[in-house]
N, C-alpha and C. Protein backbone atom coordinates (compact mmCIF):
# COMPACT_ATOMS: atom_id res chain seq x y z
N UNK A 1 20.33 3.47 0.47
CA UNK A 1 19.67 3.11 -0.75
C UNK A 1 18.24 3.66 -0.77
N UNK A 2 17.49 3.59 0.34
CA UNK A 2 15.87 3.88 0.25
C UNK A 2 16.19 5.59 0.18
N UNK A 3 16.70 6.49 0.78
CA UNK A 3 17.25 7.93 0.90
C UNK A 3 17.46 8.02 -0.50
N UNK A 4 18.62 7.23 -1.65
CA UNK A 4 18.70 7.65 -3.08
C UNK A 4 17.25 7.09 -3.53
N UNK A 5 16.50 6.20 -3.50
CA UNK A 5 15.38 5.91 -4.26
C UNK A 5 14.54 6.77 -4.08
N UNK A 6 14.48 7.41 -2.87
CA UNK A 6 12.81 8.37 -2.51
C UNK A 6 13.43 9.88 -2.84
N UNK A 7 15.10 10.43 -2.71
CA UNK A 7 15.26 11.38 -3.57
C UNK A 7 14.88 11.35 -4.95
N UNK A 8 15.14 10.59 -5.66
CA UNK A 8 15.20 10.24 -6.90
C UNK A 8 13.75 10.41 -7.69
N UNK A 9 12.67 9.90 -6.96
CA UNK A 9 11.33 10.14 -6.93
C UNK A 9 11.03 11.44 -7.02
N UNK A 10 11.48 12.28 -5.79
CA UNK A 10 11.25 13.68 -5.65
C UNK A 10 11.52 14.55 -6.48
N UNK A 11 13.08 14.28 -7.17
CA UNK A 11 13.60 14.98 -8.25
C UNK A 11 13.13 14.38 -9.50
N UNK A 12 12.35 13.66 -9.57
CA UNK A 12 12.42 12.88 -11.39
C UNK A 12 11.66 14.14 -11.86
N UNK A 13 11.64 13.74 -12.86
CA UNK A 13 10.92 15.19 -14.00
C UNK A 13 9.29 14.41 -14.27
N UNK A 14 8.77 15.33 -14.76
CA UNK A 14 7.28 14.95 -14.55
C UNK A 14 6.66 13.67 -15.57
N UNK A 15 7.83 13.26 -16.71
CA UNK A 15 7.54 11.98 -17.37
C UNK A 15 7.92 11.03 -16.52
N UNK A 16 8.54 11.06 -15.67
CA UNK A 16 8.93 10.10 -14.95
C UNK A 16 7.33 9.60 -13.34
N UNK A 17 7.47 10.68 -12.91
CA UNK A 17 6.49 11.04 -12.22
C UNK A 17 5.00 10.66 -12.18
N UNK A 18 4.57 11.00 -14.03
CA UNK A 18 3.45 10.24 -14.16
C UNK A 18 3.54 8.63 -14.11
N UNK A 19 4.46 8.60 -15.04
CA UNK A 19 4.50 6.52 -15.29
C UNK A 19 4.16 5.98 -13.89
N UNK A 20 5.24 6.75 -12.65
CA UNK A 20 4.99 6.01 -11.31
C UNK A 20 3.33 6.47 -10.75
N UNK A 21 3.01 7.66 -10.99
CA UNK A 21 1.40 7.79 -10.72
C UNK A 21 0.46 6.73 -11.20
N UNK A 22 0.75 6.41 -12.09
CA UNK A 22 -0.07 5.44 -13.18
C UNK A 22 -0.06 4.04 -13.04
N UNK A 23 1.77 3.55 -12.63
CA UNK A 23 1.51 1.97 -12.13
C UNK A 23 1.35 1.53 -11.08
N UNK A 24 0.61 0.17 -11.01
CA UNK A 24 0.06 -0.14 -9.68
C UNK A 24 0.34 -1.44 -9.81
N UNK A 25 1.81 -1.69 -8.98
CA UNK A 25 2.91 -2.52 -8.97
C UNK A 25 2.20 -3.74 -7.96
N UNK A 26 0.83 -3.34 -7.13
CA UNK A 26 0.47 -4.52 -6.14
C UNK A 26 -1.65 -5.08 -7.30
N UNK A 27 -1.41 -4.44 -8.04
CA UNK A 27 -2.71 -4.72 -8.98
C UNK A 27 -2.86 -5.89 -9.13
N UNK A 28 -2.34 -7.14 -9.59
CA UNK A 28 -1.79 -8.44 -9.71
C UNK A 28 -1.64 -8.91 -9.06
N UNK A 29 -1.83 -8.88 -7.77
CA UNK A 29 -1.07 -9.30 -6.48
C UNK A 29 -2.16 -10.33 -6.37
N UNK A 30 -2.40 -11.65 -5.44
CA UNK A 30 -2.94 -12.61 -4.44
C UNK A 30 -3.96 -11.51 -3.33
N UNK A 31 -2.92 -10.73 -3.08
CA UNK A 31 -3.61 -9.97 -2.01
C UNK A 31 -4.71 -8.92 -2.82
N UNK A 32 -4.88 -8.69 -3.51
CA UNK A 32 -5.38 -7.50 -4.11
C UNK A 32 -6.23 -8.34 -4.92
N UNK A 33 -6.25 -9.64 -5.39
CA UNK A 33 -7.28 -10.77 -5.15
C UNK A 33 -8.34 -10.78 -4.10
N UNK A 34 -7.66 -10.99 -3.01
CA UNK A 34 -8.67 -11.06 -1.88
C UNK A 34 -9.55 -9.73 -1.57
N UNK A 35 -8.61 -8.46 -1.76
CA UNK A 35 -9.44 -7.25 -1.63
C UNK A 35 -10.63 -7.35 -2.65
N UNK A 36 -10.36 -7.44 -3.90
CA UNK A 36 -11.54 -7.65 -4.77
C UNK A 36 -12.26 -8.27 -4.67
N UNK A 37 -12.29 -9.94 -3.73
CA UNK A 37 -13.05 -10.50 -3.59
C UNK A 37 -14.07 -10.17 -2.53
N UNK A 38 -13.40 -9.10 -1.96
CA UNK A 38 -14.09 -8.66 0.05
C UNK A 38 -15.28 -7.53 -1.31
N UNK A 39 -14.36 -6.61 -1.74
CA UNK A 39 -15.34 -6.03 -2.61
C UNK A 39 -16.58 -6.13 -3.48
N UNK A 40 -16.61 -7.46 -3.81
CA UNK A 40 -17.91 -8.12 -4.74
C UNK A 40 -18.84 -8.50 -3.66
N UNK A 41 -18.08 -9.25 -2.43
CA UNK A 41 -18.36 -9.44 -1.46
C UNK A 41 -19.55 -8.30 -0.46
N UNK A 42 -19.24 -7.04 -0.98
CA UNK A 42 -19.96 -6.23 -0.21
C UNK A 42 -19.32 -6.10 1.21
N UNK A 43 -17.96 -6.15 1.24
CA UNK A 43 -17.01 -5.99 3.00
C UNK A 43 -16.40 -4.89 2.32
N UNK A 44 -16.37 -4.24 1.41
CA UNK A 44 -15.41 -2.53 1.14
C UNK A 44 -16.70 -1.61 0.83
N UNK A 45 -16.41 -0.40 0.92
CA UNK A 45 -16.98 0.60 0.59
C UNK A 45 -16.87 0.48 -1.04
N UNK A 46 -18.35 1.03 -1.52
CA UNK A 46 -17.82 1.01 -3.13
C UNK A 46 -16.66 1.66 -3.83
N UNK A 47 -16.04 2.46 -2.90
CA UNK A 47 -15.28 4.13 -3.46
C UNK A 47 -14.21 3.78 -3.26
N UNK A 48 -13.77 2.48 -2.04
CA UNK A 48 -12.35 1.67 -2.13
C UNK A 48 -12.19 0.50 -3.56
N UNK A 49 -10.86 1.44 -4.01
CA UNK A 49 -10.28 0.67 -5.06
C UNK A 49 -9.04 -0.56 -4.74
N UNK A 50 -9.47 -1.70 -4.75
CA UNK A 50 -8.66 -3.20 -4.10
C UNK A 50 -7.44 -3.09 -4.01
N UNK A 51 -6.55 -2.10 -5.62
CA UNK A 51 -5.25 -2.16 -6.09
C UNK A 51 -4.96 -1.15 -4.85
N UNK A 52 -5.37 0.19 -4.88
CA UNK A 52 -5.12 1.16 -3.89
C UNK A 52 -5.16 1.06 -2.50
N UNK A 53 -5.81 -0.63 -2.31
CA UNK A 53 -5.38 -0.99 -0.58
C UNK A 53 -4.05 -2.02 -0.66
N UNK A 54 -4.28 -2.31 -1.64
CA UNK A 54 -3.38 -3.15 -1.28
C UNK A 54 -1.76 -2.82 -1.53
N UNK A 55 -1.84 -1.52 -2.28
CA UNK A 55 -0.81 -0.30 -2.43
C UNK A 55 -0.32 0.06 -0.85
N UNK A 56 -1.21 0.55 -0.35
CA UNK A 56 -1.56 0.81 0.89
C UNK A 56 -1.11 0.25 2.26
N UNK A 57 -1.15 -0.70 1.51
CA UNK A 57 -0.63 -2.27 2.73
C UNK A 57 0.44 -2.34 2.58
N UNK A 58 0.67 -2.75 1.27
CA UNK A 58 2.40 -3.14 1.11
C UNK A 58 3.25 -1.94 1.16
N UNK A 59 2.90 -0.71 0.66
CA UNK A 59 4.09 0.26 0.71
C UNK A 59 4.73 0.47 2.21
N UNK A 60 4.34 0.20 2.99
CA UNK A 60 4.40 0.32 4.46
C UNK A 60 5.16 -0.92 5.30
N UNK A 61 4.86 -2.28 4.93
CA UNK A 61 5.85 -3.30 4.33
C UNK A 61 6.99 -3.43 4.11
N UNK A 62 7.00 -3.05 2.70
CA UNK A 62 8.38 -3.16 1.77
C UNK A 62 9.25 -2.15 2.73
N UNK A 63 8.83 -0.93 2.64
CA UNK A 63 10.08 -0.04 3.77
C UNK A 63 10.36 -0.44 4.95
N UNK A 64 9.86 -0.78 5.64
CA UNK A 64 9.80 -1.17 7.15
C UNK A 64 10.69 -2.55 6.51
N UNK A 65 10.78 -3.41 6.24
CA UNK A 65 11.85 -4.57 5.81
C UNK A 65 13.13 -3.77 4.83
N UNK A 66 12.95 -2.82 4.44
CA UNK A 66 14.00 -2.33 3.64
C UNK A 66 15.26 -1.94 4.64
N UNK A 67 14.21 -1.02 5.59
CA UNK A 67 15.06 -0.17 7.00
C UNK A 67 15.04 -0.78 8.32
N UNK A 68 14.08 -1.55 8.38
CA UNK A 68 14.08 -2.12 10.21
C UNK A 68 14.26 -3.66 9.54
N UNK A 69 13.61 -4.04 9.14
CA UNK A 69 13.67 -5.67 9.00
C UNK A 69 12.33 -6.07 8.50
N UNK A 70 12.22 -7.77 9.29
CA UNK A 70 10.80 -8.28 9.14
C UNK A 70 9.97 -7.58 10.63
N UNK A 71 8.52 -7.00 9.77
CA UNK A 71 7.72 -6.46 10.40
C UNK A 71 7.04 -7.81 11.41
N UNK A 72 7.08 -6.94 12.89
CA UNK A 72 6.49 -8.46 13.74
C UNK A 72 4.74 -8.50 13.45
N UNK A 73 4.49 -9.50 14.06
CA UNK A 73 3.25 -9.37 14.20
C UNK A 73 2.34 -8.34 14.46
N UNK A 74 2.83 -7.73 15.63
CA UNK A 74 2.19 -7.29 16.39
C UNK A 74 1.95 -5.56 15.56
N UNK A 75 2.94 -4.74 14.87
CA UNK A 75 3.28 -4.09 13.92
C UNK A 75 2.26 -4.46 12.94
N UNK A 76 2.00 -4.98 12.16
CA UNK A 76 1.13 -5.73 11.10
C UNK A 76 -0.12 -5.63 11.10
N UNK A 77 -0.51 -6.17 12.59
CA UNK A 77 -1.80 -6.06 12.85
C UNK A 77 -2.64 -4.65 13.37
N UNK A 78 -1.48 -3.68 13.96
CA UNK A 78 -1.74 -2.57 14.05
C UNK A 78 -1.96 -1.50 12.34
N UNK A 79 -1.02 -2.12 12.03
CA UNK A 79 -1.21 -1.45 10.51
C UNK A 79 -1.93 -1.86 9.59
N UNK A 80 -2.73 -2.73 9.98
CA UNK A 80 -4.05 -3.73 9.28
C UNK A 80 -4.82 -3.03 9.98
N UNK A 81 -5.02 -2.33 10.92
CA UNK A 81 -6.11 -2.49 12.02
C UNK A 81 -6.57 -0.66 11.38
N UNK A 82 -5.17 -0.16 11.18
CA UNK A 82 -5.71 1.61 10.79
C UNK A 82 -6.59 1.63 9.83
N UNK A 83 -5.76 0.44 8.73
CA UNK A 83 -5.81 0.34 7.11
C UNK A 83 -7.71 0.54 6.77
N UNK A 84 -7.77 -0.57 7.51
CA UNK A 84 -9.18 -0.95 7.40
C UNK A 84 -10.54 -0.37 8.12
N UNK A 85 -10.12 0.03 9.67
CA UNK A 85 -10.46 0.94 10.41
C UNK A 85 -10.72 2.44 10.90
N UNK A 86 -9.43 2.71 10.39
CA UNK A 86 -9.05 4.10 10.35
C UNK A 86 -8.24 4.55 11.68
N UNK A 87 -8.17 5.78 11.50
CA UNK A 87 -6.81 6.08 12.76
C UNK A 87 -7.44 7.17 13.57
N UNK A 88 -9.15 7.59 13.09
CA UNK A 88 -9.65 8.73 13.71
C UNK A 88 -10.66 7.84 14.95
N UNK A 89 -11.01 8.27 16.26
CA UNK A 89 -11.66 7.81 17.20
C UNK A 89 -13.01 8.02 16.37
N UNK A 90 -14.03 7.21 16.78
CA UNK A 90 -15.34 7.01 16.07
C UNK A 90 -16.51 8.24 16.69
């Protein structure tokens, strides 16, 4: 199923393509709450957009439960840890 959905993506035609460029299916979210709130907060960079982390977060999520299962802890916190951190040595 995830193999026909992410073909399907690849092949859509470019009306299709934009709509998915354009919506931001975690915008609404609780979580994307809290990003905005870290943001007013002065804990994000101004140039991080809340919806686009929290895009960020969950797309990584949803697949990993689609194909492996529930993500453990330990998984989570590593992928919290890039998200926010980054993945390059300082």
């Amino acid at each position: 199923m995830v193999r026909s959905l992410m073909a399907a993506m690849v092949t859509a035609g470019p009306e299709t393509q934009a709509l998915m460029a354009e919506a931001e299916p975690w915008a609404n979210t609780y979580l994307a709450e809290r990003f905005r709130a870290a943001a007013e907060a002065y804990h994000l960079r101004d140039s991080v957009e809340p919806s686009m982390l929290a895009s960020a977060l969950m797309g990584p999520v949803v697949l990993r439960m689609i194909t492996v299962g529930e993500p453990d802890p330990e998984w989570m916190r590593n992928l919290i840890d890039i998200l926010l951190n980054g993945a390059l040595a300082p």
